[in-house]
Protein backbone atom coordinates (compact mmCIF):
# COMPACT_ATOMS: atom_id res chain seq x y z
CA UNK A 1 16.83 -7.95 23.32
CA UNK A 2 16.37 -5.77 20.54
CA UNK A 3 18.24 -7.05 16.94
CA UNK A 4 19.94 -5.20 14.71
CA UNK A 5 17.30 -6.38 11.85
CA UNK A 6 14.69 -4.64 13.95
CA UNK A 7 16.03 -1.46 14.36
CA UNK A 8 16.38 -1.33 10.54
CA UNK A 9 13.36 -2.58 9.29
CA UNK A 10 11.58 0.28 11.75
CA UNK A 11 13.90 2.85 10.27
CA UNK A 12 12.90 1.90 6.74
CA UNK A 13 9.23 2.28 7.88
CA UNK A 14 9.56 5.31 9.08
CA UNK A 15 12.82 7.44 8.47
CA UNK A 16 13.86 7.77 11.94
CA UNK A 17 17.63 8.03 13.03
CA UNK A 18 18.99 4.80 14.11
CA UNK A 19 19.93 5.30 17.65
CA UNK A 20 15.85 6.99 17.83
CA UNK A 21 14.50 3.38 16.08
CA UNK A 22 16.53 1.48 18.96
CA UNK A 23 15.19 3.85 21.67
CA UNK A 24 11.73 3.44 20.62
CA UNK A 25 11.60 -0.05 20.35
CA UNK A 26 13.04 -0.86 23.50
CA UNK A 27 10.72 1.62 25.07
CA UNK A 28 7.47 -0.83 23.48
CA UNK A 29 9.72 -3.90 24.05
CA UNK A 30 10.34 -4.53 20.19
CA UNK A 31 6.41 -4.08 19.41
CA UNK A 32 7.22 -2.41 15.37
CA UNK A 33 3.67 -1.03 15.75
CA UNK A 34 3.66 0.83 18.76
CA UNK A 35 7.48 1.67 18.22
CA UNK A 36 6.08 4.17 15.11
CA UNK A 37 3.57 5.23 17.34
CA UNK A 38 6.31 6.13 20.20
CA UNK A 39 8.33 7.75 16.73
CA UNK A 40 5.69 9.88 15.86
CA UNK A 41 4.65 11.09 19.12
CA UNK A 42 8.03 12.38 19.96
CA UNK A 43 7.86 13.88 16.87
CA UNK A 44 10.53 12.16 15.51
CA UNK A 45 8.40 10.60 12.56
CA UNK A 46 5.32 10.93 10.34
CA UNK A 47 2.98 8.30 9.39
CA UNK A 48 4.22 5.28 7.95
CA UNK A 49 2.67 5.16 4.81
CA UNK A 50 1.65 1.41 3.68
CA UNK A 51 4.03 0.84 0.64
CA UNK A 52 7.14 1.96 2.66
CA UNK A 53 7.89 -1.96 3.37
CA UNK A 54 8.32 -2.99 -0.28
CA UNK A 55 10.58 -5.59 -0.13
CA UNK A 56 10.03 -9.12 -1.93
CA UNK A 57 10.12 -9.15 -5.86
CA UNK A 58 7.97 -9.93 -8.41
CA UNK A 59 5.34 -8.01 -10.24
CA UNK A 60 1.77 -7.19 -10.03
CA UNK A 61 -1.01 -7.20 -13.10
CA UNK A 62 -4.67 -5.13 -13.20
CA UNK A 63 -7.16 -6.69 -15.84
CA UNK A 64 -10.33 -5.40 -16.97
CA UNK A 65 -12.84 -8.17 -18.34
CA UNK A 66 -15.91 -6.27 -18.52
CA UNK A 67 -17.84 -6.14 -15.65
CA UNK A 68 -14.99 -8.12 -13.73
CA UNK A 69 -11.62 -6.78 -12.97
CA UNK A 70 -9.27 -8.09 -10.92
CA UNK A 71 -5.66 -7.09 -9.29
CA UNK A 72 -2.94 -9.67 -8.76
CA UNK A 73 0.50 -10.31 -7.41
CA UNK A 74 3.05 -12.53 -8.13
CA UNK A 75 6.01 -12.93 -6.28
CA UNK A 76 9.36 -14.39 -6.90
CA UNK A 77 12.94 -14.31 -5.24
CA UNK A 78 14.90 -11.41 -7.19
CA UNK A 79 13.78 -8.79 -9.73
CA UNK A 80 15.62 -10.47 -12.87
CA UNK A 81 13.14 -13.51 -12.73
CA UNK A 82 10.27 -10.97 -12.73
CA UNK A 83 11.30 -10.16 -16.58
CA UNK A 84 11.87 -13.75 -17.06
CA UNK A 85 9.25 -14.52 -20.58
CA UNK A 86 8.25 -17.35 -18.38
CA UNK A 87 7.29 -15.51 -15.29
CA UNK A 88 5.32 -13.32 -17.67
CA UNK A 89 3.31 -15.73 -19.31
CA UNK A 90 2.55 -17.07 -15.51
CA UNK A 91 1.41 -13.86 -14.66
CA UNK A 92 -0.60 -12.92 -17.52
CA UNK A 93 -2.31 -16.52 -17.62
CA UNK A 94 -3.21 -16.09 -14.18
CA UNK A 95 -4.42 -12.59 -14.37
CA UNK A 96 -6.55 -13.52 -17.80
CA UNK A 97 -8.20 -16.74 -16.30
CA UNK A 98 -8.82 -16.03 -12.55
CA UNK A 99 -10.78 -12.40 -13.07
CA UNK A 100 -13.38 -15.19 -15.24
CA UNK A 101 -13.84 -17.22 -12.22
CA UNK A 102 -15.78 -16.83 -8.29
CA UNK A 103 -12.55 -18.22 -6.75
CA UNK A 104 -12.22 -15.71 -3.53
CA UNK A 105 -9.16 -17.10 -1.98
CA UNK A 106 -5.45 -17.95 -3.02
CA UNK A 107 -5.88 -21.32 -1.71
CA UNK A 108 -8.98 -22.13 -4.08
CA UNK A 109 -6.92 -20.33 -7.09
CA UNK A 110 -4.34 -23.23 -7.13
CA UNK A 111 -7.02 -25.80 -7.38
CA UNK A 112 -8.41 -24.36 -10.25
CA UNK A 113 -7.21 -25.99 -13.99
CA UNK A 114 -6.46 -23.67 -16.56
CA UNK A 115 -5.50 -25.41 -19.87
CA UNK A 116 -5.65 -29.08 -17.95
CA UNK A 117 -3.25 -28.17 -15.58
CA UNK A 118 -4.11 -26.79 -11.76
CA UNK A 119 -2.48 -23.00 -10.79
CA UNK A 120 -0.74 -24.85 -8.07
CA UNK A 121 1.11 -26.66 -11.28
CA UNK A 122 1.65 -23.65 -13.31
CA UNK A 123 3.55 -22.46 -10.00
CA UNK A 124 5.46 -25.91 -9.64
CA UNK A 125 6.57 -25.76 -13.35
CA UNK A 126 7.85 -21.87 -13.16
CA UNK A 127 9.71 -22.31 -9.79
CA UNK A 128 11.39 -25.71 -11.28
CA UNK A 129 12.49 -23.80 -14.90
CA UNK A 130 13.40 -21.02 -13.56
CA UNK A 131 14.95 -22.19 -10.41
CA UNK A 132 13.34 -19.75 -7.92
CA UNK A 133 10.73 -19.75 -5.89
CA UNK A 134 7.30 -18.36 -7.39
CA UNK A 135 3.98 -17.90 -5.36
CA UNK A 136 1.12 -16.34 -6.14
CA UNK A 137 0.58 -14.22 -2.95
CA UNK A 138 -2.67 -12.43 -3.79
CA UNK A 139 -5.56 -11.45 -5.87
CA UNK A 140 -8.69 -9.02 -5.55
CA UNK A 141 -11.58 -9.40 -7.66
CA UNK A 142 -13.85 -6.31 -8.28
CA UNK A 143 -17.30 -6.39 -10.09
CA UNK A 144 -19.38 -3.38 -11.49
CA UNK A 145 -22.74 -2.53 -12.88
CA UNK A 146 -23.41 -1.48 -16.47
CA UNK A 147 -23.86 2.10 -15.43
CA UNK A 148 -20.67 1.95 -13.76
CA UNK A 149 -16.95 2.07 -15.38
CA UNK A 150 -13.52 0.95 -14.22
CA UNK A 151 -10.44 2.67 -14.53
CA UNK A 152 -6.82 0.97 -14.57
CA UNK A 153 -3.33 1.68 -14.38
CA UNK A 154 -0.11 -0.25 -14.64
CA UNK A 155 3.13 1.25 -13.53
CA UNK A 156 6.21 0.20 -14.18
CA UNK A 157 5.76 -2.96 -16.03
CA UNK A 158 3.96 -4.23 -12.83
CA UNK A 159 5.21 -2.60 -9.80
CA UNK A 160 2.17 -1.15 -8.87
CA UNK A 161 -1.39 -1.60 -10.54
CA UNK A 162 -4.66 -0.39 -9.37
CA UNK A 163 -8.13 -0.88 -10.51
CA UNK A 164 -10.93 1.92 -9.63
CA UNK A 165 -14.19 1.77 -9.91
CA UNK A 166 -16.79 4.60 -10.56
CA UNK A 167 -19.97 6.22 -11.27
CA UNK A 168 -20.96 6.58 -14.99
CA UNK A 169 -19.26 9.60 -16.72
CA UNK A 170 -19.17 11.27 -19.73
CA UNK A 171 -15.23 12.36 -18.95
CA UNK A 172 -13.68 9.84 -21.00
CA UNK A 173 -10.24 10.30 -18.87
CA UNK A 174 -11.66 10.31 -15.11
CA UNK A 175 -11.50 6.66 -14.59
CA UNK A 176 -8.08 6.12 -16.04
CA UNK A 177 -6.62 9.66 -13.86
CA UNK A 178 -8.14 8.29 -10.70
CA UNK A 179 -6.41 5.30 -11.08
CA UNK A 180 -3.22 7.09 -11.90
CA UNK A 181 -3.53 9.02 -8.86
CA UNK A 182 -4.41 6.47 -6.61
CA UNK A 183 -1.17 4.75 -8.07
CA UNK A 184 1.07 7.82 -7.25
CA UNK A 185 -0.53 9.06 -3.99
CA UNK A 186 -1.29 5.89 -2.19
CA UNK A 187 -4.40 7.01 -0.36
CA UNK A 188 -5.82 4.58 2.20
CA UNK A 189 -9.54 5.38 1.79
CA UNK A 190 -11.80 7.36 -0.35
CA UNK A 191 -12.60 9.90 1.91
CA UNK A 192 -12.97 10.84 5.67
CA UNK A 193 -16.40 9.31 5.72
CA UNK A 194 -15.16 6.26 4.53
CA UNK A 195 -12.14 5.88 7.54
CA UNK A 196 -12.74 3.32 10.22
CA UNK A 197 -13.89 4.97 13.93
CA UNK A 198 -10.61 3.26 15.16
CA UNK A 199 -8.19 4.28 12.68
CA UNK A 200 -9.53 8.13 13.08
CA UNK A 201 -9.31 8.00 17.08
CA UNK A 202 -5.62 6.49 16.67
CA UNK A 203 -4.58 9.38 14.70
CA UNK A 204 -6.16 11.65 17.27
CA UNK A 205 -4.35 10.08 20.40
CA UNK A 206 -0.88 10.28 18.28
CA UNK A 207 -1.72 13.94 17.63
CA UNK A 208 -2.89 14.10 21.28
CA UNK A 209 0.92 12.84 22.18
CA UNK A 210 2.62 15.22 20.14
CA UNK A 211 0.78 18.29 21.06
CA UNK A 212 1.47 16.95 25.12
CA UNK A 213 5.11 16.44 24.01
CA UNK A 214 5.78 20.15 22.55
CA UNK A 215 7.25 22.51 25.35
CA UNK A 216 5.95 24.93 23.38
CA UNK A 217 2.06 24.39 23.67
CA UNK A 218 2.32 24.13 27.54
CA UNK A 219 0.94 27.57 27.96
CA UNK A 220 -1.98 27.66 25.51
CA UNK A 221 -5.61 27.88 26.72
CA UNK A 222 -7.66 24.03 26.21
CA UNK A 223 -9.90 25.56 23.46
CA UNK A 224 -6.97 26.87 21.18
CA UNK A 225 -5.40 23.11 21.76
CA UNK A 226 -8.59 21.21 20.96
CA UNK A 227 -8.12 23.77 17.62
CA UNK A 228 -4.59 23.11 16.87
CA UNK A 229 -5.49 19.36 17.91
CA UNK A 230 -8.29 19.18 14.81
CA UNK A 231 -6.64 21.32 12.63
CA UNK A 232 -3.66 18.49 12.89
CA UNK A 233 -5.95 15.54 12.80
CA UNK A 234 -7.79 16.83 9.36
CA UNK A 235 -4.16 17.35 7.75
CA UNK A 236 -3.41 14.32 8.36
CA UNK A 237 -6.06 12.49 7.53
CA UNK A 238 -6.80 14.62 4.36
CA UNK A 239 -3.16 12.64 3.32
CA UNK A 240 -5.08 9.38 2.71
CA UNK A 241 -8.48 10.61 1.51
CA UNK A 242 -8.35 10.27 -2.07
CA UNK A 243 -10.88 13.16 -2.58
CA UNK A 244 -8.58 15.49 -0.41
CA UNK A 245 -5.62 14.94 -2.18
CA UNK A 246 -4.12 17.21 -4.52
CA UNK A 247 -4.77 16.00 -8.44
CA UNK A 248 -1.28 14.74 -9.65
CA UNK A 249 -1.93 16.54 -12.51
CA UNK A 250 -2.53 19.94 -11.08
CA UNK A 251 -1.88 20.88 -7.92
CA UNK A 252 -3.78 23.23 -7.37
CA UNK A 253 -7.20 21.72 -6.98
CA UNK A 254 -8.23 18.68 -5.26
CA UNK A 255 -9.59 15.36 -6.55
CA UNK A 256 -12.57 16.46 -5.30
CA UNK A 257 -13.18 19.15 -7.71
CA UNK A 258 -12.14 16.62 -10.48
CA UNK A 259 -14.71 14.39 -10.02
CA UNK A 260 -17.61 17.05 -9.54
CA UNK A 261 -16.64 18.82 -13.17
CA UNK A 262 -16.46 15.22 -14.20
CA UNK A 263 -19.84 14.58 -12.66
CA UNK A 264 -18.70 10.92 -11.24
CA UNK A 265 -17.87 9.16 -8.13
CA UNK A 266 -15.37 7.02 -6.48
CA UNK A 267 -17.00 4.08 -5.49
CA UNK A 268 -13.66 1.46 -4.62
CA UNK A 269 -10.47 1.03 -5.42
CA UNK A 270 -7.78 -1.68 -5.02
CA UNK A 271 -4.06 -1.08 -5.02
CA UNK A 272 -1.16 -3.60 -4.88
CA UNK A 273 2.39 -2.73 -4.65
CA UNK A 274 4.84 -5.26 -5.13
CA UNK A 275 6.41 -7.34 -1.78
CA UNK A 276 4.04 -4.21 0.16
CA UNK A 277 4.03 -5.44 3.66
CA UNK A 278 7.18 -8.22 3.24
CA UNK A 279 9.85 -7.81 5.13
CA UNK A 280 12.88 -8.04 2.27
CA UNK A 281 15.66 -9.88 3.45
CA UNK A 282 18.92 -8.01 4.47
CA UNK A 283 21.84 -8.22 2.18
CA UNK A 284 25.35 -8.92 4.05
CA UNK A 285 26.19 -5.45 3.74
CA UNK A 286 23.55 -3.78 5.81
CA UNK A 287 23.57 -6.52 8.62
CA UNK A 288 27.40 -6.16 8.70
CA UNK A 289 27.13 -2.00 9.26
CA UNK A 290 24.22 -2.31 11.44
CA UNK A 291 26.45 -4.82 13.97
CA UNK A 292 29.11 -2.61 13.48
CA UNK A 293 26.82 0.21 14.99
CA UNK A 294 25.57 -2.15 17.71
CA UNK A 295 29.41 -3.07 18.39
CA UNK A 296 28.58 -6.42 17.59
């Protein structure tokens, strides 16, 4: 049986009406995944891009120490706590002390003691004062060479921070603009090279579908729908290639172009969007209208 509080969390993913989100996951028997696919074949929705599930709160925190940087989330229960001083000092403790460390996991992070006291204490303490729940949910540590250079960008207070790392430059605002774009555009990879064989073949098979599932291609010759097929594909793709993408601060060129004037090189990136990937839970409100629809 399909639930109400599937329906919408596949409409926030992808925009579809609600009766379509319903239709599609009872054709894929409530599978969220394929259900998009199903969307976006019919034609009914793009790509789900991978920050449309925001939903838990808390903030995120980017810090450069040298030739370390790392990107961190914590998460807590409801935005307020997130400007709690408390919650702050949590996060910026956290931030300062693990990017010093080899700890790769969140599980070895709250065994480590900073100031006599282990992370997993630090946590206790917070959730206990402030009287929600506070987890540290993950972390990404990034290290360069001295003839490379890291860019960063906060935004928000913490919503979303990114670290990107680069080629040596002599533009003195590269590092910090890629970072800001990466923050604003969301691109999954660096560039079409860089895309997994899988993830490029899915993409083809969804444009396959729509191109089968529009009456009016029916009557074109194979060759001009292989064209239309690839001309599809490399839009779509070019939408999370960070070197295809159109600079956020002119749009006319691409972030290509940037980089070559600048004479660098993405090399990595990480981004973290708060609660990205948690599914947030439903106020009273929206489960009430979404019976209501379901004549619940």
């Amino acid at each position: 049986m399909i639930t109400a509080s599937q329906v919408k969390e596949l409409r926030d993913k992808t925009g579809a009406g609600m009766m379509d989100c319903k239709k599609a996951l009872e054709e894929t028997n409530g599978d969220l995944n394929k259900a998009v696919d199903w969307l976006r074949e019919k034609g009914i929705a793009k790509a789900a891009k991978k920050a449309d599930r925001i939903a838990a709160e808390g903030l995120t925190k980017a810090v450069v120490d040298g030739n370390k940087a790392i990107v961190l989330e914590i998460n807590s229960e409801t935005d307020f706590v997130a400007k709690n001083e408390q919650f702050l000092t949590l996060l910026n403790t956290l931030a300062t002390h693990l990017v010093k460390t080899n700890v790769k996991t969140v599980e070895e992070a709250l065994t480590l003691v900073i100031n006599g006291k282990a992370v997993s204490e630090w946590i206790a303490e917070a959730t206990f004062t402030i009287g929600e729940k506070i987890s540290l949910r993950r972390f990404e540590v990034l290290t360069k060479r001295d003839d490379e250079v890291f860019g960063s960008y906060i935004h928000m207070g913490g919503k979303i921070s990114v670290i990107v790392k680069l080629t040596a430059t002599d533009s003195p605002d590269i590092a910090k603009d890629m970072a800001m774009q990466v923050a604003s555009m969301n691109p999954g990879y660096i560039s079409r090279k860089h895309m997994p064989s899988d993830f490029v073949d899915h993409e083809r098979n969804i444009q396959k579908e729509i191109i089968k599932n529009d009456p009016t291609m029916a009557s074109k010759p194979e060759n001009v729908l292989n064209g239309i097929l690839e001309g599809r594909l490399s839009k779509v793709l070019q939408e999370t290639s960070l070197v295809d993408q159109l600079f956020f601060k002119d749009q006319d060129v691409k972030v290509q172009k940037v980089l070559d004037q600048a004479k660098a090189e993405v090399l990595g990136f990480v981004r973290y969007a708060v609660g990205e990937g948690i599914e947030k839970k439903e106020d009273n409100f929206a489960e009430e209208v979404m019976n209501t629809a379901f004549g619940k």
